[in-house]
N, C-alpha and C. Protein backbone atom coordinates (compact mmCIF):
# COMPACT_ATOMS: atom_id res chain seq x y z
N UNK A 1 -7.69 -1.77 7.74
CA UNK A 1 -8.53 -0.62 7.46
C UNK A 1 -8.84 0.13 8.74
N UNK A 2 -9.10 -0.57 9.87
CA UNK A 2 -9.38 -0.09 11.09
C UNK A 2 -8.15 0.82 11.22
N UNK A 3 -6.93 0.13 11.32
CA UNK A 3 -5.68 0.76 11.93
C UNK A 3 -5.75 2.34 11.21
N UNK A 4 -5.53 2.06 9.83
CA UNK A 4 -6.05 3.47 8.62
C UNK A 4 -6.95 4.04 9.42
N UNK A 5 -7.99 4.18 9.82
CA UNK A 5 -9.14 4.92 10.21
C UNK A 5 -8.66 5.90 11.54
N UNK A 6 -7.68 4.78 12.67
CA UNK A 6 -7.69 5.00 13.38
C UNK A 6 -6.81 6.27 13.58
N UNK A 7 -5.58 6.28 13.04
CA UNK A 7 -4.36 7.17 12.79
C UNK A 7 -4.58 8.39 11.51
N UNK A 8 -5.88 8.78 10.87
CA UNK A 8 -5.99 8.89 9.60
C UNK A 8 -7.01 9.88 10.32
N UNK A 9 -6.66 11.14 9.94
CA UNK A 9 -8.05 12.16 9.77
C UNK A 9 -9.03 12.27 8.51
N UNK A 10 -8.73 10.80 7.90
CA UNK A 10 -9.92 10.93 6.18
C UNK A 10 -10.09 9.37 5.86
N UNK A 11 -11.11 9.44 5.50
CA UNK A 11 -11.87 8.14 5.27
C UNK A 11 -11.31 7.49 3.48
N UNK A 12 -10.72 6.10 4.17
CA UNK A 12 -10.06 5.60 2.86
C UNK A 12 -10.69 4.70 2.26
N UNK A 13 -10.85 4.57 1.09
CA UNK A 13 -12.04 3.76 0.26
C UNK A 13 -11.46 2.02 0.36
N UNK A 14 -12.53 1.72 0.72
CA UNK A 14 -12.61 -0.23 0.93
C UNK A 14 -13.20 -0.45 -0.50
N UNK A 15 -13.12 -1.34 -1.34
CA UNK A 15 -14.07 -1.78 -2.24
C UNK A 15 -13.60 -3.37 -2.64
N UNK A 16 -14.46 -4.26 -3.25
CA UNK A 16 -14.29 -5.30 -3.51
C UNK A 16 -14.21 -5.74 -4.97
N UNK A 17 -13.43 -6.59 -5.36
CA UNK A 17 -12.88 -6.93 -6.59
C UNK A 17 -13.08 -8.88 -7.12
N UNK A 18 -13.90 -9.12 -8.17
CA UNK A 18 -14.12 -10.28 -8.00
C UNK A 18 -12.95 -10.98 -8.52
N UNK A 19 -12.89 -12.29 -8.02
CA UNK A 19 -11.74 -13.22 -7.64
C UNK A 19 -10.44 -13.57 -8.82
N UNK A 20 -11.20 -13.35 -9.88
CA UNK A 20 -10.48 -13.47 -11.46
C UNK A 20 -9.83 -11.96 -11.98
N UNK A 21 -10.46 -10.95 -11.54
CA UNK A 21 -10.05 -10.03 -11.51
C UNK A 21 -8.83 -9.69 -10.54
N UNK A 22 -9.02 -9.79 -9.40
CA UNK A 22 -8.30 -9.57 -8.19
C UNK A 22 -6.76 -10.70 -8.93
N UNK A 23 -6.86 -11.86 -9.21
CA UNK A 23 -5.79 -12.56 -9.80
C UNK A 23 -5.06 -11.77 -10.36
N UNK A 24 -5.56 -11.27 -11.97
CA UNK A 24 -5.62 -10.53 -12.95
C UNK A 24 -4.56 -9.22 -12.49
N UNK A 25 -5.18 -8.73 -11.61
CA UNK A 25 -4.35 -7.38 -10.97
C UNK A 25 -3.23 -7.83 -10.28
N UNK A 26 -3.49 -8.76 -9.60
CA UNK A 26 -2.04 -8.80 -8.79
C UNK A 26 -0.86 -9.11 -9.33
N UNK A 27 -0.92 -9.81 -11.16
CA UNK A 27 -0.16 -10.02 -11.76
C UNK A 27 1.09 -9.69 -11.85
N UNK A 28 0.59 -7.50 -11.87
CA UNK A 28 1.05 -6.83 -12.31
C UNK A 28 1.86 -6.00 -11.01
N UNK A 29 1.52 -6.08 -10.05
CA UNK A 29 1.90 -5.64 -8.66
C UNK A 29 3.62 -5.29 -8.42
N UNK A 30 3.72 -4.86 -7.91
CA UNK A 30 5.21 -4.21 -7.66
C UNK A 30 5.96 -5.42 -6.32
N UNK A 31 5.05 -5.74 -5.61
CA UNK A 31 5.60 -6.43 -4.27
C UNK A 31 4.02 -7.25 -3.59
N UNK A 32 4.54 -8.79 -3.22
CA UNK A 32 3.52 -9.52 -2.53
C UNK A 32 4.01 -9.12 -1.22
N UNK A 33 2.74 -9.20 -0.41
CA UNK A 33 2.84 -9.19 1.43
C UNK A 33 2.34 -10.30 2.10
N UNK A 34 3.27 -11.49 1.97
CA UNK A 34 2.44 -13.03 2.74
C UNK A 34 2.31 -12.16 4.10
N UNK A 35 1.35 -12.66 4.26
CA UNK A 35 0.76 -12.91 6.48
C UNK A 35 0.40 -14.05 6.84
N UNK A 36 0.39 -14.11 7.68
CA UNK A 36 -0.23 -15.23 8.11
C UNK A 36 -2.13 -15.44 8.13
N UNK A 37 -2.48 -14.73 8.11
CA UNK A 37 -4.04 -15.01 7.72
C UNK A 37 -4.50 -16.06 7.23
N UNK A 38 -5.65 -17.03 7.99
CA UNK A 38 -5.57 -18.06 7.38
C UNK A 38 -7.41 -17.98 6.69
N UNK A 39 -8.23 -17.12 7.06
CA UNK A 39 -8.89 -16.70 6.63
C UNK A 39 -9.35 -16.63 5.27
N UNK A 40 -10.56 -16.95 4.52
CA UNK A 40 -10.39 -17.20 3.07
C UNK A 40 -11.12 -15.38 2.44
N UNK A 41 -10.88 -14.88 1.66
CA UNK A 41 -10.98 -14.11 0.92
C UNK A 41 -10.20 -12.70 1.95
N UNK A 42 -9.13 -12.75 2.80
CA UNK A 42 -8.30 -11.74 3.37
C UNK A 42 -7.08 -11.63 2.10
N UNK A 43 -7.20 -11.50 1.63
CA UNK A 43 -5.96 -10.71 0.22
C UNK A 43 -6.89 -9.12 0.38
N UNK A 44 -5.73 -8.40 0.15
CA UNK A 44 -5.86 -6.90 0.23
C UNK A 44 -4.81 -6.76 -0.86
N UNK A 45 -5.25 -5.75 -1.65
CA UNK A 45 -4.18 -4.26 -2.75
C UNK A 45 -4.25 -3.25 -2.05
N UNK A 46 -3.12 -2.82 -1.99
CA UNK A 46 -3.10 -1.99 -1.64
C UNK A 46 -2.44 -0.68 -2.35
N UNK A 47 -2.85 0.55 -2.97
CA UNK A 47 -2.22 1.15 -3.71
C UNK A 47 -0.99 2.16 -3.50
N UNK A 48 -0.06 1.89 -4.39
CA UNK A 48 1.22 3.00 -4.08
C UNK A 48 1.38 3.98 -4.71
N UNK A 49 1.36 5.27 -4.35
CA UNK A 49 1.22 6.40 -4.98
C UNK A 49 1.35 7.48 -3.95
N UNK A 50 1.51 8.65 -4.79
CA UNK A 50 1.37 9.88 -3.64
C UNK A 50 -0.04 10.63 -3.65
N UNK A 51 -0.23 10.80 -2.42
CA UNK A 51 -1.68 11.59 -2.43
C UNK A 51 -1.24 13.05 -2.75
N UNK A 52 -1.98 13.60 -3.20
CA UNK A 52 -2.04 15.07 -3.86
C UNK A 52 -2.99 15.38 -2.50
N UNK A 53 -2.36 17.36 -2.64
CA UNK A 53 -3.14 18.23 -1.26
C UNK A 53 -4.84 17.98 -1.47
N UNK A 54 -5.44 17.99 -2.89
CA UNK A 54 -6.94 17.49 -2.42
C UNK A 54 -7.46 16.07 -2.28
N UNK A 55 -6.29 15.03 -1.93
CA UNK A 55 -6.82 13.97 -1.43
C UNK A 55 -6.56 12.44 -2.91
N UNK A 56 -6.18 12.98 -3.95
CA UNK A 56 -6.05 12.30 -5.32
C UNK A 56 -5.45 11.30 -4.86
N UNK A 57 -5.19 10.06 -4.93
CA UNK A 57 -4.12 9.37 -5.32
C UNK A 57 -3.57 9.64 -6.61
N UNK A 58 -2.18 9.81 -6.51
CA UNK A 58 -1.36 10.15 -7.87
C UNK A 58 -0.20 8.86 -8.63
């Protein structure tokens, strides 16, 4: 999110998703991204889409 902020002239929405849910969604996902993170609740979605000129995700 930092890196986003850093390279990014617009503020990108963080929000949190509880744990059964977050499962739930990733079901359906197009592509996993293992890292190495060993950290407990570091899973990120991240969404794919095109942004529209006022900022939409599409």
């Amino acid at each position: 999110h930092k890196i986003a902020l850093e390279f990014s002239d617009r503020e990108w929405k963080m929000d949190s998703v509880e744990r059964h849910s977050f499962y739930e969604q990733s079901r359906k996902t197009y592509a996993v991204i293992a890292t190495a993170e060993r950290r407990p609740y570091g899973c990120f979605m991240i969404t794919k889409g095109v942004i529209a000129p006022d900022g939409k995700v599409m």
